[in-house]
N, C-alpha and C. Protein backbone atom coordinates (compact mmCIF):
# COMPACT_ATOMS: atom_id res chain seq x y z
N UNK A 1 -13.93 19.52 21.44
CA UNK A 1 -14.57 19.93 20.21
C UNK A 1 -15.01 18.67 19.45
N UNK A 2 -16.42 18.73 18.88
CA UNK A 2 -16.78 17.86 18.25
C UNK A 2 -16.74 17.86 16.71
N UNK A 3 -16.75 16.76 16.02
CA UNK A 3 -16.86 17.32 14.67
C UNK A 3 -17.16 16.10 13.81
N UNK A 4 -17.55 16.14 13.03
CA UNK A 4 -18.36 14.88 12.13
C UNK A 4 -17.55 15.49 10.61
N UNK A 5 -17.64 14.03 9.74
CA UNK A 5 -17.37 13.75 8.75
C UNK A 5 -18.52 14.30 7.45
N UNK A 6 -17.95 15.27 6.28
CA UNK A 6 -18.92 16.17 5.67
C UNK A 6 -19.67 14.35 4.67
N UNK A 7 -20.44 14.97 4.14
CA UNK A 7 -21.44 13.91 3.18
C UNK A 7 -20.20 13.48 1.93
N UNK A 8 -19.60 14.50 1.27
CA UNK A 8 -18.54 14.07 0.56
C UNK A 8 -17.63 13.43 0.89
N UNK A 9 -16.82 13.22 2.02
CA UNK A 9 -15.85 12.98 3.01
C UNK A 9 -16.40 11.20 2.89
N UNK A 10 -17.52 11.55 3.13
CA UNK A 10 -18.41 9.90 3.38
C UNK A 10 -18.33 9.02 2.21
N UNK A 11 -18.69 10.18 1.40
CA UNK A 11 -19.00 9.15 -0.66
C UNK A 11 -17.30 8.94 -0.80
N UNK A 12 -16.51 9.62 -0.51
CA UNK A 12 -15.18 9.10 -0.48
C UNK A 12 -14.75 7.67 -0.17
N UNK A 13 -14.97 8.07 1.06
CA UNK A 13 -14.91 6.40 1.76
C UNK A 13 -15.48 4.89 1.18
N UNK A 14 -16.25 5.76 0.77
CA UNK A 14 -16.93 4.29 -0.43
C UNK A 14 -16.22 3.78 -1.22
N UNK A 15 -15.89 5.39 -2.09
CA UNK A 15 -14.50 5.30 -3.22
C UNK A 15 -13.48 4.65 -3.32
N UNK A 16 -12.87 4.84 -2.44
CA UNK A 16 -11.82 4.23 -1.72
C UNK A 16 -12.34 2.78 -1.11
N UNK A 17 -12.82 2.21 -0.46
CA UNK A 17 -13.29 1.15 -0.53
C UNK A 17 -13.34 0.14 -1.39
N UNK A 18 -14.39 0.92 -2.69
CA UNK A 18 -14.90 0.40 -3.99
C UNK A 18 -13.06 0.24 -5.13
N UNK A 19 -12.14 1.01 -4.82
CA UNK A 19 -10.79 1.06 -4.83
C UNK A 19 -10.17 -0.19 -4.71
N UNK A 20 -10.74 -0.40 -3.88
CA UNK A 20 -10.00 -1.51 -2.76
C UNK A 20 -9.95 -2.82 -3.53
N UNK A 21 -11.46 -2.53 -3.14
CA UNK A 21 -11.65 -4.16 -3.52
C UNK A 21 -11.71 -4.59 -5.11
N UNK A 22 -11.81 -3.65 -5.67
CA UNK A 22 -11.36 -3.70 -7.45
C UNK A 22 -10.41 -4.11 -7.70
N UNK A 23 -9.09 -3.31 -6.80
CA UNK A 23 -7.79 -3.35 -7.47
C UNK A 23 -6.93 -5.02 -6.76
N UNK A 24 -7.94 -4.95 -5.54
CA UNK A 24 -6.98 -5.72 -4.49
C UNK A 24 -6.07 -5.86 -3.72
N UNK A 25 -6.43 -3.90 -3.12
CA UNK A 25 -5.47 -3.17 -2.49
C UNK A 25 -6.32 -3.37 -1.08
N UNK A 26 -5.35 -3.34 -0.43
CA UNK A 26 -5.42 -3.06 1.45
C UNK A 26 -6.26 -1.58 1.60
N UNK A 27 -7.40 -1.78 1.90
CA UNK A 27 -8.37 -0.54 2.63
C UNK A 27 -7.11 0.44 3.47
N UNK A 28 -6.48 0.03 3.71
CA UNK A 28 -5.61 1.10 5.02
C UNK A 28 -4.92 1.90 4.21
N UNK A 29 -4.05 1.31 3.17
CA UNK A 29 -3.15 2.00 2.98
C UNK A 29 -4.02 3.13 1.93
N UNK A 30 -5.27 2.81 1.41
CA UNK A 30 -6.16 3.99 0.66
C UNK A 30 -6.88 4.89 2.21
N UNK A 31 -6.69 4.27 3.18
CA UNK A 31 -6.76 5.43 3.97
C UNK A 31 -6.00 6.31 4.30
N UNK A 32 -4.86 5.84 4.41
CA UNK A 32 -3.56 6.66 4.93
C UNK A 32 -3.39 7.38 4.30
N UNK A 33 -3.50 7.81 2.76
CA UNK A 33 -3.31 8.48 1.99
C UNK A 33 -4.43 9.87 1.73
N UNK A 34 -5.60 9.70 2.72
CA UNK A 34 -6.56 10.46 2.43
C UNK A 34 -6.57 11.79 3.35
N UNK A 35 -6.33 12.56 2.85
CA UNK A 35 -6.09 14.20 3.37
C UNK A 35 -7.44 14.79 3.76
N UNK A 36 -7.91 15.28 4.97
CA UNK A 36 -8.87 15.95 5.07
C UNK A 36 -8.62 17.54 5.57
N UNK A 37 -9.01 18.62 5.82
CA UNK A 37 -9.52 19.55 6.19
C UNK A 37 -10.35 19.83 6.74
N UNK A 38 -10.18 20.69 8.17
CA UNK A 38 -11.69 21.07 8.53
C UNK A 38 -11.88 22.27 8.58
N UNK A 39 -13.61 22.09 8.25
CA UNK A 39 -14.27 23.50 7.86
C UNK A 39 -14.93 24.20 9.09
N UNK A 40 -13.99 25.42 9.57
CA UNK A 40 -14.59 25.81 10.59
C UNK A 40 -15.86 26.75 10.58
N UNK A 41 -16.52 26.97 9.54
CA UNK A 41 -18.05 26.99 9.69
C UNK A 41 -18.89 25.94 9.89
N UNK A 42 -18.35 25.21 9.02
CA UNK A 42 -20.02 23.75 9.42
C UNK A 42 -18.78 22.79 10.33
N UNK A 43 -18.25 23.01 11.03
CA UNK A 43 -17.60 21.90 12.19
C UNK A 43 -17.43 20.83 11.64
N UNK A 44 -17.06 20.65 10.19
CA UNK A 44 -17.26 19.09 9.89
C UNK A 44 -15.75 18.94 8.98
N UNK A 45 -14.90 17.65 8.73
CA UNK A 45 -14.04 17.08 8.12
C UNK A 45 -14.37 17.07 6.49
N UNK A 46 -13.54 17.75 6.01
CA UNK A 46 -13.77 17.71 4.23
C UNK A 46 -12.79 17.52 3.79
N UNK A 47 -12.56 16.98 2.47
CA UNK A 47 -11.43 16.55 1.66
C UNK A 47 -10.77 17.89 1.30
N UNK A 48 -9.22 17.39 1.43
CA UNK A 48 -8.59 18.16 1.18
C UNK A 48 -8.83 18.54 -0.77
N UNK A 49 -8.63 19.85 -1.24
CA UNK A 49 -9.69 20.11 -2.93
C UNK A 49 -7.77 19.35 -3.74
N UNK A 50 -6.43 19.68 -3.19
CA UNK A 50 -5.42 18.82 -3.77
C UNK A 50 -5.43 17.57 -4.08
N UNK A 51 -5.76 16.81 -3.12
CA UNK A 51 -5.75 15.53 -2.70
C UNK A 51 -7.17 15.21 -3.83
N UNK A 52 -7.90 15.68 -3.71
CA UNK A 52 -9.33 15.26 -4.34
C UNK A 52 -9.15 15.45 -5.89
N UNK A 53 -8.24 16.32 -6.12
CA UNK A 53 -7.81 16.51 -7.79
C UNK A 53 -6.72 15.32 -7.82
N UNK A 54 -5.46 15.04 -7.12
CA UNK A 54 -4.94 13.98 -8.18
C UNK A 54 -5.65 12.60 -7.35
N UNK A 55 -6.91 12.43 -6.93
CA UNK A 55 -7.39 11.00 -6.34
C UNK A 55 -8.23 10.91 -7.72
N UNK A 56 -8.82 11.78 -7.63
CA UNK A 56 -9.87 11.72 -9.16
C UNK A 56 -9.12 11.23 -10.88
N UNK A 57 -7.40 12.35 -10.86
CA UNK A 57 -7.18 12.08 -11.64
C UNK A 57 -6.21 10.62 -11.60
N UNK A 58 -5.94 9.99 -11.08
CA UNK A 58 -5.20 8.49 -10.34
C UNK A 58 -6.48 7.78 -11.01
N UNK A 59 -7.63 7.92 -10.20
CA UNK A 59 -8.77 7.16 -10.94
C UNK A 59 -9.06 7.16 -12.89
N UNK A 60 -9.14 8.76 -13.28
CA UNK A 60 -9.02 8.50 -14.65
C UNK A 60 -7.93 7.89 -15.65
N UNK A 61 -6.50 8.08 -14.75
CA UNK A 61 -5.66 7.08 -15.36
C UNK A 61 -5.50 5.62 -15.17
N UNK A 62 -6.22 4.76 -13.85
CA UNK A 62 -6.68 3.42 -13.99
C UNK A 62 -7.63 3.10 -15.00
N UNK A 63 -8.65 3.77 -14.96
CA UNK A 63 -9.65 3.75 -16.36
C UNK A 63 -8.70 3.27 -17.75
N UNK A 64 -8.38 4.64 -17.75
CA UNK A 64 -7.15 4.68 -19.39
C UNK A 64 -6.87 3.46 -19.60
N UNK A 65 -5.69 2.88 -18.72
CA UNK A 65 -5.24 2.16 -18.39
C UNK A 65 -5.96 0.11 -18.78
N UNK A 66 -7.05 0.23 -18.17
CA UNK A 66 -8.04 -0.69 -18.20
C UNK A 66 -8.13 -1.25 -19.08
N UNK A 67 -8.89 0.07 -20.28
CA UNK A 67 -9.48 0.43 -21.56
C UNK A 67 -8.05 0.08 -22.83
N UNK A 68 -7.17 0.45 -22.08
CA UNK A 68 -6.04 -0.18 -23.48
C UNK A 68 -5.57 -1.57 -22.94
N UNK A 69 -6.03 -2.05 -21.80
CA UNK A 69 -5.32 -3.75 -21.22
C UNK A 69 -6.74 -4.47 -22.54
N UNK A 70 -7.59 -4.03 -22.37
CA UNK A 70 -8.65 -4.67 -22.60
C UNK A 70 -8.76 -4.83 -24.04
N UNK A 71 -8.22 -3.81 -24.93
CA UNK A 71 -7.99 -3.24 -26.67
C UNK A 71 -6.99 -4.28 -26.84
N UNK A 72 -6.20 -4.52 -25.82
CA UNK A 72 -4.71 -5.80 -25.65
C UNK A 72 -5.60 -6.70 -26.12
N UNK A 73 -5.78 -7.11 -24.81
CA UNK A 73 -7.07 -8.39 -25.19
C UNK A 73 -8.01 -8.95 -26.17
N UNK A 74 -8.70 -7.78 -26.69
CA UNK A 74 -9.20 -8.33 -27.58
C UNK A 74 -8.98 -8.30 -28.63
N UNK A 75 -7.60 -7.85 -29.26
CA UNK A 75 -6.82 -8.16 -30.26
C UNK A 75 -6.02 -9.91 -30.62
N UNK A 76 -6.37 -10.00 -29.68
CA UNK A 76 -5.76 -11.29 -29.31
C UNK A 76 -6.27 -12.66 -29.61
């Protein structure tokens, strides 16, 4: 059985990538962590919709996060 990676699955990979090299984390271990599903109508690998809710929300709390290092900073 064949099966390809969906278009979202793909912009992920970027994500995670773009992850990477921001934080100065190891590409692997943001892979290892990435849950997929497959959709047996279109034959293709999709993100798991769990995994994609707390990856998104992980991301809005680095933001947060950022945004008050930075309020640090320029108090300073």
């Amino acid at each position: 059985m064949k099966t390809k990676l969906s278009d979202k699955c793909i912009m992920h990979l970027v994500k995670l990538l773009q992850v990477a090299l921001i934080s100065g984390t190891d590409i692997v271990d943001h892979l290892r962590m990435m849950q997929l599903v497959y959709d047996v109508q279109t034959s293709m690998l999709e993100l798991d919709g769990e995994y994609e809710t707390i990856f998104e929300q992980s991301i809005e709390k680095m933001l947060a996060e950022i945004e008050v290092q930075q309020g640090k900073d320029a108090e300073v």
